[in-house]
C-alpha atoms as a PDB file:
ATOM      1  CA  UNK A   1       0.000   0.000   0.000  1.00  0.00           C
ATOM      2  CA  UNK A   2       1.644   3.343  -1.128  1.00  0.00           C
ATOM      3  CA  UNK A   3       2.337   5.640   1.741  1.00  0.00           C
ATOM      4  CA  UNK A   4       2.338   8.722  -0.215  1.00  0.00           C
ATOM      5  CA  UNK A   5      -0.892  10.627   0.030  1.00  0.00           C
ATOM      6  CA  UNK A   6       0.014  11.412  -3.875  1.00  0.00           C
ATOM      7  CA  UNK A   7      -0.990   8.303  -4.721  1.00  0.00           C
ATOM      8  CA  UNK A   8      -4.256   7.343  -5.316  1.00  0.00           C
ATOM      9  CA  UNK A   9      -5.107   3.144  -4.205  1.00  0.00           C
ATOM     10  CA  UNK A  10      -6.726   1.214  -6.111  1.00  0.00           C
ATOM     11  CA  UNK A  11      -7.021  -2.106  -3.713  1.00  0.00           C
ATOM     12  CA  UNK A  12     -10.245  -3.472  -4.711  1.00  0.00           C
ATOM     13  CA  UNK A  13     -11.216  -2.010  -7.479  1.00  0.00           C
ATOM     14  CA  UNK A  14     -11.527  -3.645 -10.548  1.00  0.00           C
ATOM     15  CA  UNK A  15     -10.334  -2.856 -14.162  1.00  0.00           C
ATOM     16  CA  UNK A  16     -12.010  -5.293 -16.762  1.00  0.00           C
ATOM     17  CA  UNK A  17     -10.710  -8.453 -15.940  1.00  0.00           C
ATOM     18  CA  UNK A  18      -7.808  -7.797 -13.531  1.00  0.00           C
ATOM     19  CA  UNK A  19      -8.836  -6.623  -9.663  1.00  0.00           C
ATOM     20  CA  UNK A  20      -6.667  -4.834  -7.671  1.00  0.00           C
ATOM     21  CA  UNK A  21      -4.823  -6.729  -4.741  1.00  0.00           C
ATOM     22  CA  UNK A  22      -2.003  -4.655  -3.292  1.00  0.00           C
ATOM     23  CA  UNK A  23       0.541  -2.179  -3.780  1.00  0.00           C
ATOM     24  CA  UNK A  24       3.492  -3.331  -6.188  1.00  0.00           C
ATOM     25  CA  UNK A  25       6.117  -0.529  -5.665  1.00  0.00           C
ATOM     26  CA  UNK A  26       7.068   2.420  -7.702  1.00  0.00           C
ATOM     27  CA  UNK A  27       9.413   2.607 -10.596  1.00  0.00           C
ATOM     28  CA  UNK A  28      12.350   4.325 -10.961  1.00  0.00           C
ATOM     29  CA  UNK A  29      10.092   6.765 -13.567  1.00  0.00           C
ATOM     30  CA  UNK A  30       7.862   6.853 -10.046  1.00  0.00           C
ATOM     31  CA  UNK A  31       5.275   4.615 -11.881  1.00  0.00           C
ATOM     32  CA  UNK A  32       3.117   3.390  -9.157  1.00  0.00           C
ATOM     33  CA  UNK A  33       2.669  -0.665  -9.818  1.00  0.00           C
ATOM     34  CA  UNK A  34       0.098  -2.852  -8.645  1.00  0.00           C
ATOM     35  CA  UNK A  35      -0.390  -6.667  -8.128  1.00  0.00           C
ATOM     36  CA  UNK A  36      -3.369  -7.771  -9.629  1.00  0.00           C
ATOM     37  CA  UNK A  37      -5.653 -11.047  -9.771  1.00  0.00           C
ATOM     38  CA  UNK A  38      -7.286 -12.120 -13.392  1.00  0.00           C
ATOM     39  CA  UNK A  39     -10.512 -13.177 -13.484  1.00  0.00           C
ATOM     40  CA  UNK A  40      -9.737 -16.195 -15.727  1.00  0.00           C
ATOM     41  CA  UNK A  41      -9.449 -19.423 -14.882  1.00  0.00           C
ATOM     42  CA  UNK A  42      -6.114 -19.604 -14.075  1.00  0.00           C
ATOM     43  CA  UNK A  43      -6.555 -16.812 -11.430  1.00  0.00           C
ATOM     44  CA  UNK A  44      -3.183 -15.453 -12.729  1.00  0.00           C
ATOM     45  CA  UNK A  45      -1.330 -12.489 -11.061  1.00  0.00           C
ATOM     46  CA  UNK A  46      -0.265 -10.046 -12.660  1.00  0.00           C
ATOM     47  CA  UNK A  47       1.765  -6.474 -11.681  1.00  0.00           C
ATOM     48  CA  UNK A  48       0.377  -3.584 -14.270  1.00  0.00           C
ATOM     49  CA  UNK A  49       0.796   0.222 -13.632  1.00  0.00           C
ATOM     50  CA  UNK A  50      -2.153   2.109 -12.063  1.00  0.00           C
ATOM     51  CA  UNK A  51      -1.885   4.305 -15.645  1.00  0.00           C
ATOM     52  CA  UNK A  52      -2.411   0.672 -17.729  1.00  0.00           C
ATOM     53  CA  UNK A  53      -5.303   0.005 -15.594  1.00  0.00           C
ATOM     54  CA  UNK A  54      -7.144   3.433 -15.911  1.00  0.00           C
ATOM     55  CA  UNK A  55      -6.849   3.304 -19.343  1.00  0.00           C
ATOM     56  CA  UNK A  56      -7.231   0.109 -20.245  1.00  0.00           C
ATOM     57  CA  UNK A  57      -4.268  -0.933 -22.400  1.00  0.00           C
ATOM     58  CA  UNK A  58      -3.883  -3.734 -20.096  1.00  0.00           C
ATOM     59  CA  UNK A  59      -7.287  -5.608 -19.341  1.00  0.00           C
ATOM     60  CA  UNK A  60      -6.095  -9.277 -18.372  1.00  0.00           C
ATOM     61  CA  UNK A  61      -3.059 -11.423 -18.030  1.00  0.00           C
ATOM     62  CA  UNK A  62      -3.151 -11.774 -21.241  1.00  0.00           C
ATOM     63  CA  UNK A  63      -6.106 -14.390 -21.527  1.00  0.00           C
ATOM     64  CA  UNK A  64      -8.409 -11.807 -23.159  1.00  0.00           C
ATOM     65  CA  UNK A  65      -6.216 -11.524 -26.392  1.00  0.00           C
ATOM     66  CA  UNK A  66      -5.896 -14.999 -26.395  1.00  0.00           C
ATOM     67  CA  UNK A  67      -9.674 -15.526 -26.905  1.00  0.00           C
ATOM     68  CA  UNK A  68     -10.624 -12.585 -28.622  1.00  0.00           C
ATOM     69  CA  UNK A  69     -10.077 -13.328 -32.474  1.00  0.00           C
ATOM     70  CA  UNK A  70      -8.267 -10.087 -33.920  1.00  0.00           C
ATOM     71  CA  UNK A  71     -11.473  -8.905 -36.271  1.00  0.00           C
ATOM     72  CA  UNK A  72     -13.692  -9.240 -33.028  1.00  0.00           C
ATOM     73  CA  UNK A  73     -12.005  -6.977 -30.962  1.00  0.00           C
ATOM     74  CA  UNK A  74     -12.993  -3.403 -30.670  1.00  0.00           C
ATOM     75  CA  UNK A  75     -11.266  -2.049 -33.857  1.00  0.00           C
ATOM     76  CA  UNK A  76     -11.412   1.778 -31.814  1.00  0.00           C
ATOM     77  CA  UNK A  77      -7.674   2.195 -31.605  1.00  0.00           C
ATOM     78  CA  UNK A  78      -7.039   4.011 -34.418  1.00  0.00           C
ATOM     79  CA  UNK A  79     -10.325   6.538 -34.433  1.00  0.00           C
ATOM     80  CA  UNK A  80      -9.800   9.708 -33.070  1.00  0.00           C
ATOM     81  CA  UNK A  81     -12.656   8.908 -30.433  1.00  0.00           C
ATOM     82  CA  UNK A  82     -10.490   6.258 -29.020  1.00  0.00           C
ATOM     83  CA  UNK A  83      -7.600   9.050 -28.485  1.00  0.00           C
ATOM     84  CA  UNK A  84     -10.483  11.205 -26.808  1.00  0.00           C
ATOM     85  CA  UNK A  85     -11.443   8.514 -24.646  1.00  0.00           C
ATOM     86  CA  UNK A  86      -7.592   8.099 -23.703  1.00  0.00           C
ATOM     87  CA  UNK A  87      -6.929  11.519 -22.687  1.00  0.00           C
ATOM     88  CA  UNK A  88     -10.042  12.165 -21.067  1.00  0.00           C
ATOM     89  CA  UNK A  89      -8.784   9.644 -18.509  1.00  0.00           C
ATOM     90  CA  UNK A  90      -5.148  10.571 -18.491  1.00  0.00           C
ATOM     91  CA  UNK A  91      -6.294  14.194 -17.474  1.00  0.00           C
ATOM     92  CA  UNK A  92      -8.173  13.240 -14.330  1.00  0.00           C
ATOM     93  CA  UNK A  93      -5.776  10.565 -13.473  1.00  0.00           C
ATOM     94  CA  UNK A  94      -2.089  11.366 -14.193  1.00  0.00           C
ATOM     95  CA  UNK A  95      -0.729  13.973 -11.680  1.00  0.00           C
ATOM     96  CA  UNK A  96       2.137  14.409 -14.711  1.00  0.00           C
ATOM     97  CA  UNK A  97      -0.493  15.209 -17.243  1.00  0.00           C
ATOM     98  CA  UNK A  98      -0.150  19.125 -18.044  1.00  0.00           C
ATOM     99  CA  UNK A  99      -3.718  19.157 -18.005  1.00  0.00           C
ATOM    100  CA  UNK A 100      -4.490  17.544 -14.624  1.00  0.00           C
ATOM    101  CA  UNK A 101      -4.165  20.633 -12.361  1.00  0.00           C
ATOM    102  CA  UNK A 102      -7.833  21.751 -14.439  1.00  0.00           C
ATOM    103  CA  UNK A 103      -9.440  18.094 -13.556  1.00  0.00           C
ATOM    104  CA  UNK A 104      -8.456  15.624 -11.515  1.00  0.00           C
ATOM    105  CA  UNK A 105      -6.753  18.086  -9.365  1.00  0.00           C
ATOM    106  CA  UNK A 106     -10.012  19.576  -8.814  1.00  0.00           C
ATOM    107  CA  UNK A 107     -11.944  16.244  -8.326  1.00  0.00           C
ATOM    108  CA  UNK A 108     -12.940  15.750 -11.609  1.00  0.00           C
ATOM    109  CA  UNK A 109     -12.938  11.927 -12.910  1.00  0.00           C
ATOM    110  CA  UNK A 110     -14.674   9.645 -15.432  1.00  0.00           C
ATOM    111  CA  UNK A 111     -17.434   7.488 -14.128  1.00  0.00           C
ATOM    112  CA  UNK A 112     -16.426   3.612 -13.711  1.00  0.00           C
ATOM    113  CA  UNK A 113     -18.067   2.715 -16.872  1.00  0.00           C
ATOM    114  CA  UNK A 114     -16.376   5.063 -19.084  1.00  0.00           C
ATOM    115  CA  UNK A 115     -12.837   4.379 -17.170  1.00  0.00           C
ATOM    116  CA  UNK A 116     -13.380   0.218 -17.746  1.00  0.00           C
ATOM    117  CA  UNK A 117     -14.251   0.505 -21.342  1.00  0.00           C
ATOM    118  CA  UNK A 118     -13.695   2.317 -24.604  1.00  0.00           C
ATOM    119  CA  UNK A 119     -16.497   0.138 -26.068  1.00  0.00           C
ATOM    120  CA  UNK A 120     -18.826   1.549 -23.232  1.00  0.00           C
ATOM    121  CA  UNK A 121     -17.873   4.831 -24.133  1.00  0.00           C
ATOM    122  CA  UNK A 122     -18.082   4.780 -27.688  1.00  0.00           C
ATOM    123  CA  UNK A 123     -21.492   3.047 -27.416  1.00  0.00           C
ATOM    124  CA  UNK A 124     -22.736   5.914 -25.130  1.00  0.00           C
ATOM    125  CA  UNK A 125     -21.772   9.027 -26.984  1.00  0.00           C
ATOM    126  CA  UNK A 126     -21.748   7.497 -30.468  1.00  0.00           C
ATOM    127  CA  UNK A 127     -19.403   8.926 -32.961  1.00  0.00           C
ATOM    128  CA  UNK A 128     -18.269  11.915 -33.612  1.00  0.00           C
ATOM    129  CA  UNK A 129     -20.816  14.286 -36.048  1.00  0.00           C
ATOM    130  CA  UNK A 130     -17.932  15.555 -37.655  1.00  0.00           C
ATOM    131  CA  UNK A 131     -13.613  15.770 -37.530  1.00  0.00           C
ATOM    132  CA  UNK A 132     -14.454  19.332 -35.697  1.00  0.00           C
ATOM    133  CA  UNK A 133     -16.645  18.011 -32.640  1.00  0.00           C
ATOM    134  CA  UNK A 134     -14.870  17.592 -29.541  1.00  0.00           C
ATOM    135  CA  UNK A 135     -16.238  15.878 -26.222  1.00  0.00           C
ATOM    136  CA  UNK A 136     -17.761  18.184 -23.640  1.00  0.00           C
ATOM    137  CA  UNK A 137     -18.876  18.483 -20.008  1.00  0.00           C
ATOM    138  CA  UNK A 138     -22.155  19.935 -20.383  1.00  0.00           C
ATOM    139  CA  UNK A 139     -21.972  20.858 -16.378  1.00  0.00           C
ATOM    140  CA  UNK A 140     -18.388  21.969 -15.535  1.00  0.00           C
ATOM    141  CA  UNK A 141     -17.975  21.223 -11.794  1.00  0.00           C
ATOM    142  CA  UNK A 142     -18.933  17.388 -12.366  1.00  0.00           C
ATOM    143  CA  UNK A 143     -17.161  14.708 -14.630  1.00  0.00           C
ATOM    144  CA  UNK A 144     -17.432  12.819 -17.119  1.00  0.00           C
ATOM    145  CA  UNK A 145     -20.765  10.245 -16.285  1.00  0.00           C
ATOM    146  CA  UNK A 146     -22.150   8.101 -18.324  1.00  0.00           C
ATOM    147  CA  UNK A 147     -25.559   8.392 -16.139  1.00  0.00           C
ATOM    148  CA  UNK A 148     -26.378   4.664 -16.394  1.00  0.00           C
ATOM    149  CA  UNK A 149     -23.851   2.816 -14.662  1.00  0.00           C
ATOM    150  CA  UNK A 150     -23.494   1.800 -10.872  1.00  0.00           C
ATOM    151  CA  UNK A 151     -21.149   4.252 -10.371  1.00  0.00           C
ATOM    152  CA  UNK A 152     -23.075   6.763 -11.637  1.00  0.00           C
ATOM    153  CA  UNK A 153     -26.516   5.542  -9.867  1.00  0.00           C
ATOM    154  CA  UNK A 154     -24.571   5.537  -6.458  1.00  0.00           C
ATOM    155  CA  UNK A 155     -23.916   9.265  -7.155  1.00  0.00           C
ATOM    156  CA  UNK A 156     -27.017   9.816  -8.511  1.00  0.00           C
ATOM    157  CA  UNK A 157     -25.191  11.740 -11.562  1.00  0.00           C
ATOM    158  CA  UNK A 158     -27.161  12.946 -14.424  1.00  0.00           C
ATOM    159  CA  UNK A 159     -25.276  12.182 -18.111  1.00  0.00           C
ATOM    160  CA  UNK A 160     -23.003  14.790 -18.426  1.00  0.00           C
ATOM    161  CA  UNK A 161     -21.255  14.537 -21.475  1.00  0.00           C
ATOM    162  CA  UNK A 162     -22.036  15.594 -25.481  1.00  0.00           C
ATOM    163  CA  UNK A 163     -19.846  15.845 -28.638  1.00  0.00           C
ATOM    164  CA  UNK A 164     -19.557  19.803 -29.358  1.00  0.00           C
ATOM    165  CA  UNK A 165     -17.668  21.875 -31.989  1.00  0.00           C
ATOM    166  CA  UNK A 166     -14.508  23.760 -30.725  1.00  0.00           C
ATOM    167  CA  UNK A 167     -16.745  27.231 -30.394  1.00  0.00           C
ATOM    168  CA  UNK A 168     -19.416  25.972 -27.944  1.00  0.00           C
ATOM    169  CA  UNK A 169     -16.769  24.040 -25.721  1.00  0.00           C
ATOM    170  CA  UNK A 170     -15.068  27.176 -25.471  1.00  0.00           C
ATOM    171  CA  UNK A 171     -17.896  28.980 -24.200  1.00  0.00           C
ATOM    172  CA  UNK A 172     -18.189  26.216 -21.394  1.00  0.00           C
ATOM    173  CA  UNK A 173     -15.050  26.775 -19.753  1.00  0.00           C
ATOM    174  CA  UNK A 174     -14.658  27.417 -16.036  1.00  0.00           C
ATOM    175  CA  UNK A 175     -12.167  30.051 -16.934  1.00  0.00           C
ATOM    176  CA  UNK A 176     -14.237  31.816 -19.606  1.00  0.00           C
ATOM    177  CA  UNK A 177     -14.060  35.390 -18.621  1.00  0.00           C
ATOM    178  CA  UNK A 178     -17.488  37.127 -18.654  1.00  0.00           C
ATOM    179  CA  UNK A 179     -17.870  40.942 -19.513  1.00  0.00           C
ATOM    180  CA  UNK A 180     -20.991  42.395 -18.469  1.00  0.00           C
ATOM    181  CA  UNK A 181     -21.609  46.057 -20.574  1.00  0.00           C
ATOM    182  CA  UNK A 182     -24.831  47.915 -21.020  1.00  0.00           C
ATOM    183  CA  UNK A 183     -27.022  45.482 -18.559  1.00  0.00           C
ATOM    184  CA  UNK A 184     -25.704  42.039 -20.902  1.00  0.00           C
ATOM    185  CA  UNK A 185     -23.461  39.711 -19.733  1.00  0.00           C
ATOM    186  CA  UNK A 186     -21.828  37.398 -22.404  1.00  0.00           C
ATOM    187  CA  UNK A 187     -18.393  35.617 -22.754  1.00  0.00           C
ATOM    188  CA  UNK A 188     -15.331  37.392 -24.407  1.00  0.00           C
ATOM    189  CA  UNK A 189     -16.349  35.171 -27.239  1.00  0.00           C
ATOM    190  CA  UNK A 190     -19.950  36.313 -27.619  1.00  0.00           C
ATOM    191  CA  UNK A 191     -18.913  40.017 -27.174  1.00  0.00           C
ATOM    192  CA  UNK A 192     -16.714  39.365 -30.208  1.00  0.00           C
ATOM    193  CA  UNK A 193     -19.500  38.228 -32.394  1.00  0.00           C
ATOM    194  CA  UNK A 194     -21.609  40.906 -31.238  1.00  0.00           C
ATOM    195  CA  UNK A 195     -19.064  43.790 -31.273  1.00  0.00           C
ATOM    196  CA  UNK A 196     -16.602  42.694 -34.667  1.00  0.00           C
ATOM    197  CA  UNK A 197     -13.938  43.100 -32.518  1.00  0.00           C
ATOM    198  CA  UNK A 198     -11.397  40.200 -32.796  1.00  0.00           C
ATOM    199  CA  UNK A 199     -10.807  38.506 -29.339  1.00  0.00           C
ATOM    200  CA  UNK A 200      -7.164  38.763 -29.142  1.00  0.00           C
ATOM    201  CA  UNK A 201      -8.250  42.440 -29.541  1.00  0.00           C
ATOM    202  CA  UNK A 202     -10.393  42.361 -26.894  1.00  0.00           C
ATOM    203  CA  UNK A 203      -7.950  40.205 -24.339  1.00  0.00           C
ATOM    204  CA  UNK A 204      -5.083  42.625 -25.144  1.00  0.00           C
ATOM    205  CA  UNK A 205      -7.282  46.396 -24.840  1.00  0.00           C
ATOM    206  CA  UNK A 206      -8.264  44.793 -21.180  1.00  0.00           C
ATOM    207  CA  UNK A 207      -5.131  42.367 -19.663  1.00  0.00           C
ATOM    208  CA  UNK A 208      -2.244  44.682 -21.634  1.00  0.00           C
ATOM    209  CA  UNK A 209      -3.950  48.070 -22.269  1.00  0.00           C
ATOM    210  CA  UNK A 210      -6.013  47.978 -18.652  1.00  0.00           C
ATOM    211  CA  UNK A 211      -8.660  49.470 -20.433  1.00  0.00           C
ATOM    212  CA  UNK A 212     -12.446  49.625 -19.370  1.00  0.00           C
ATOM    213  CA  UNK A 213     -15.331  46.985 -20.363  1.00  0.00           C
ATOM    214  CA  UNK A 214     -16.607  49.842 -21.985  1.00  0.00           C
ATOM    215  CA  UNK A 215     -14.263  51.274 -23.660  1.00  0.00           C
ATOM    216  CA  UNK A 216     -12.752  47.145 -24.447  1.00  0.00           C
ATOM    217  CA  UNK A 217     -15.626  46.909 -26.649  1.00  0.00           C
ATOM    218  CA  UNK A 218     -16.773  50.423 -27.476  1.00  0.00           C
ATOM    219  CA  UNK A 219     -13.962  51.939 -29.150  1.00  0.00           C
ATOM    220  CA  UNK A 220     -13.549  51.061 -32.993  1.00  0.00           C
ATOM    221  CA  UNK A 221     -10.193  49.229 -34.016  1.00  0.00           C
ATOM    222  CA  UNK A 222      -7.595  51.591 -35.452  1.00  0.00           C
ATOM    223  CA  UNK A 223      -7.188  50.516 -39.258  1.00  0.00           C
ATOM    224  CA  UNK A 224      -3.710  50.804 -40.336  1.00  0.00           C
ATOM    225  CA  UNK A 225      -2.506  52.732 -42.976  1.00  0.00           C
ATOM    226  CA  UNK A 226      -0.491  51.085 -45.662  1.00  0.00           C
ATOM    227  CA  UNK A 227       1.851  53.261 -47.233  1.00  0.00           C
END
């Protein structure tokens, strides 16, 4: 059992076909490891990394592949969904993942059906619409729930998740700024629709320039003169 509270433990939980039995050590790349019992016949053990496990590269001792014909198997791993899926879990899980800091270092994760299975996942949300969609949290302060599983039931969580193009996911940011002006309220990204005025215009007249709201999106934008 890892004595660092860094480390999250995983006795008991189960990934596929392998369930967590104790703490395996750390690697010299401070890789937690963990010894783990197949549900196959065999009963094999098995150390994996807690990453391998999360996001389910590693699923048995090796039995699965062994009875899975190739053309039955989930055929995901080269669709872009399937790299989604991947770093929607590396983001709440890895502490090393630039992104983590904005997820699961603020308690968000991905529900246990979602975590256990592309397939699951894939099923759920269905494909992509088109190459721009991207996967979304339609409430920002919860995570990424299916809103079927057991998981999810015990937590009574609502599904939270949608495919969205890049401009709507932006919108839904936590950190999206909003400017209120002339009793509306609206994102920088709405006030640049309504206004004309370019948002890196907008960012640099109010973080750079310290101007006013007002004056942010009031003033015209100097053209410049091309000799």
């Amino acid at each position: 059992m890892p004595t660092h509270s860094r480390f999250l433990d995983l006795s008991g939980r189960k990934f596929n076909r392998l369930e967590v039995i104790a703490f395996a050590g750390v690697t010299d790349g401070r890789r937690t490891m963990w010894w783990c019992r197949c549900s196959c016949a065999d009963k094999t053990i098995k150390k994996v990394e807690a990453y391998s496990l999360k996001t389910g590269s590693v699923k048995s001792c090796g039995c699965l592949s062994r009875e899975t014909p190739h053309h039955l198997t989930h055929g995901l791993s080269r669709k872009r969904e399937y790299r989604i899926w991947q770093a929607m879990i590396r983001r709440c899980t890895v502490e090393k993942d630039t992104e983590y800091h904005n997820y699961g270092g603020r308690g968000i994760k991905v529900c246990q059906r979602w975590t256990e299975s592309v397939e699951a996942f894939f099923t759920d949300l269905g494909p992509r619409p088109s190459k721009r969609h991207m996967i979304d949290r339609k409430d920002n302060n919860k995570g990424y729930d299916c809103g079927g599983c057991q998981d999810c039931s015990s937590r009574d969580a609502a599904p939270n998740c949608h495919w969205v193009l890049p401009k709507t996911n932006a919108r839904n940011r936590r950190g999206n700024v909003l400017l209120t002006h002339d009793g509306r309220t609206a994102t920088i990204a709405e006030w640049s629709e309504l206004t004309g005025i370019d948002q890196s215009t907008l960012w640099l007249r109010l973080n750079t320039l310290g101007w006013s709201v007002h004056d942010s999106l009031v003033k015209p934008v100097r053209k410049i003169q091309r000799k």
